[in-house]
Protein backbone atom coordinates (compact mmCIF):
# COMPACT_ATOMS: atom_id res chain seq x y z
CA UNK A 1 0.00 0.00 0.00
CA UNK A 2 2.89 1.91 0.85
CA UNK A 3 4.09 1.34 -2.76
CA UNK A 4 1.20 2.95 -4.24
CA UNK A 5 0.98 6.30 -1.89
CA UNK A 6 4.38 6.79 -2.87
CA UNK A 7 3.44 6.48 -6.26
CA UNK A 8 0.65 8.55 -6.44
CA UNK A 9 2.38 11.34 -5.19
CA UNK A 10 5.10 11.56 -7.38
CA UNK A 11 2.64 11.38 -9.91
CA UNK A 12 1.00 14.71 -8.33
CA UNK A 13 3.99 16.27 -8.39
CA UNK A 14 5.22 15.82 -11.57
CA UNK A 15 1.81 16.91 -12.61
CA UNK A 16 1.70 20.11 -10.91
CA UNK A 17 5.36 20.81 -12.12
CA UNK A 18 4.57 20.36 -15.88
CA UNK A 19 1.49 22.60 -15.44
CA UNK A 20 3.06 24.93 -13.67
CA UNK A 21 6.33 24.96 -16.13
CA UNK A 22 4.12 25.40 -18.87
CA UNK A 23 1.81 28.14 -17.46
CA UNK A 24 5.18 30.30 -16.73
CA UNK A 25 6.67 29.38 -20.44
CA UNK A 26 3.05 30.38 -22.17
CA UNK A 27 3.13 33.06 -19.80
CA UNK A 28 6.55 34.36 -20.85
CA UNK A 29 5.36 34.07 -24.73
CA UNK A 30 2.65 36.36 -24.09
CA UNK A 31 4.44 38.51 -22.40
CA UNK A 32 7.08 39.00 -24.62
CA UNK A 33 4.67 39.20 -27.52
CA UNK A 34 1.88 41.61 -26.03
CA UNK A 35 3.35 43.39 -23.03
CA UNK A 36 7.15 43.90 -23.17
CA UNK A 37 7.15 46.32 -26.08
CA UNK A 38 6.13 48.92 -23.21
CA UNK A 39 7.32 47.05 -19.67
CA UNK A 40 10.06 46.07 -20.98
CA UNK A 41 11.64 42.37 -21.30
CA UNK A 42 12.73 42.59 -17.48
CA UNK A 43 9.74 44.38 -16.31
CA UNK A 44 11.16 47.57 -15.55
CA UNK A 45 9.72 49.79 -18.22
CA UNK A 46 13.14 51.11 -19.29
CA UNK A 47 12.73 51.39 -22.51
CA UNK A 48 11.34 54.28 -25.00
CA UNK A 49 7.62 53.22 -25.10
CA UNK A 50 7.93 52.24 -21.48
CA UNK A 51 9.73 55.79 -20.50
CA UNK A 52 7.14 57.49 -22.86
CA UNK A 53 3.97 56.30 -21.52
CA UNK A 54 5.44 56.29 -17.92
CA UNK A 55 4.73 52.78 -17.39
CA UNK A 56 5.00 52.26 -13.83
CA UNK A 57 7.85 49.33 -13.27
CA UNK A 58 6.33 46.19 -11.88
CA UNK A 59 9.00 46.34 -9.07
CA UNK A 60 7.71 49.77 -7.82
CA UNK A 61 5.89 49.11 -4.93
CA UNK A 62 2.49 49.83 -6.00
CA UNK A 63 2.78 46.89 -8.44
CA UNK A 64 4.48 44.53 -6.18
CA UNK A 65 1.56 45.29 -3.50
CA UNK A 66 -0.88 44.57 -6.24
CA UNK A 67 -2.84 40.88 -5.30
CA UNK A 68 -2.99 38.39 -9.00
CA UNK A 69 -6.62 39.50 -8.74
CA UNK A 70 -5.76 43.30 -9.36
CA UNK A 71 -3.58 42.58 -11.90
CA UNK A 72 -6.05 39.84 -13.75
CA UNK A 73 -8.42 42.73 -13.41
CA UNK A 74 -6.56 45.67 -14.98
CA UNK A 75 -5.00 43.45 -17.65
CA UNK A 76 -8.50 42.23 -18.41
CA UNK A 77 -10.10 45.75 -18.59
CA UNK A 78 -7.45 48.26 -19.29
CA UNK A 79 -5.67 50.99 -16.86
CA UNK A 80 -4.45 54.28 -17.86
CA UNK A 81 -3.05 54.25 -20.87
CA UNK A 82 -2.88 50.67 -20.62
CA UNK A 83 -5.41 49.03 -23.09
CA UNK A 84 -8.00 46.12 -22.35
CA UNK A 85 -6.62 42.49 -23.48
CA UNK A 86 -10.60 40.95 -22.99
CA UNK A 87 -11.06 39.63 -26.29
CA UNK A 88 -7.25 39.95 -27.10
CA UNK A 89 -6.17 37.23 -24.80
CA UNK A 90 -8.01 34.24 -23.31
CA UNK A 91 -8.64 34.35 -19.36
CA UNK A 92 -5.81 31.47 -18.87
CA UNK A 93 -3.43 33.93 -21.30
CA UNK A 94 -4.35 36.70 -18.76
CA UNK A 95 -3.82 34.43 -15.60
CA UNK A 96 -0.28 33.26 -17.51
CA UNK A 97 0.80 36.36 -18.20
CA UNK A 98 0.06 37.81 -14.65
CA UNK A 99 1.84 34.55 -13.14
CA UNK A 100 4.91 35.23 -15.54
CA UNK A 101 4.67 39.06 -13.95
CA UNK A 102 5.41 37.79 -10.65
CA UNK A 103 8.01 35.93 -11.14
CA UNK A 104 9.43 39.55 -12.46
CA UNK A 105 8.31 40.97 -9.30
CA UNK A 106 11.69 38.65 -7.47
């Protein structure tokens, strides 16, 4: 029985690695093809467009005190200057994209 247990949770785990490695890699995609033209590949909204628009960096501390329901929110509906992605991306693109933004965030 022991066997088994053991068995079933590797099998968990792999699982929830795989999804989770392949939320953050679709997440990166869409990031680097819809957002990083004004945040920036790092996040930090150095570049022109970025520096242009004043897009906030998402290591200021407003955006890292933002909860992944804020920013599902205001990349679903727009902020600013910032447009709406409903109808651009799917909800799990938005939820990707906002997982891939934290791991900016560290």
């Amino acid at each position: 029985m022991k066997l088994r247990t053991g068995i079933t949770l590797v099998a968990i785990l792999a699982a929830t690695t795989v999804t989770s490695a392949f939320a953050q890699g679709s997440g990166a995609d869409t990031f680097k093809s819809k957002c990083a033209m004004c945040h920036g590949a790092d996040g930090l909204a150095t570049g022109p467009a970025g520096k242009a628009m004043q897009v906030p960096a998402f290591n200021s501390p407003a955006a890292a005190k933002a909860t992944t329901a804020e920013m599902i929110a205001i990349t679903t509906t727009g902020k600013g200057k910032m447009p709406a992605y409903t109808g651009k991306l799917t909800d799990a693109q938005i939820k990707d994209v906002v997982a891939y933004i934290k791991t900016l965030q560290k």
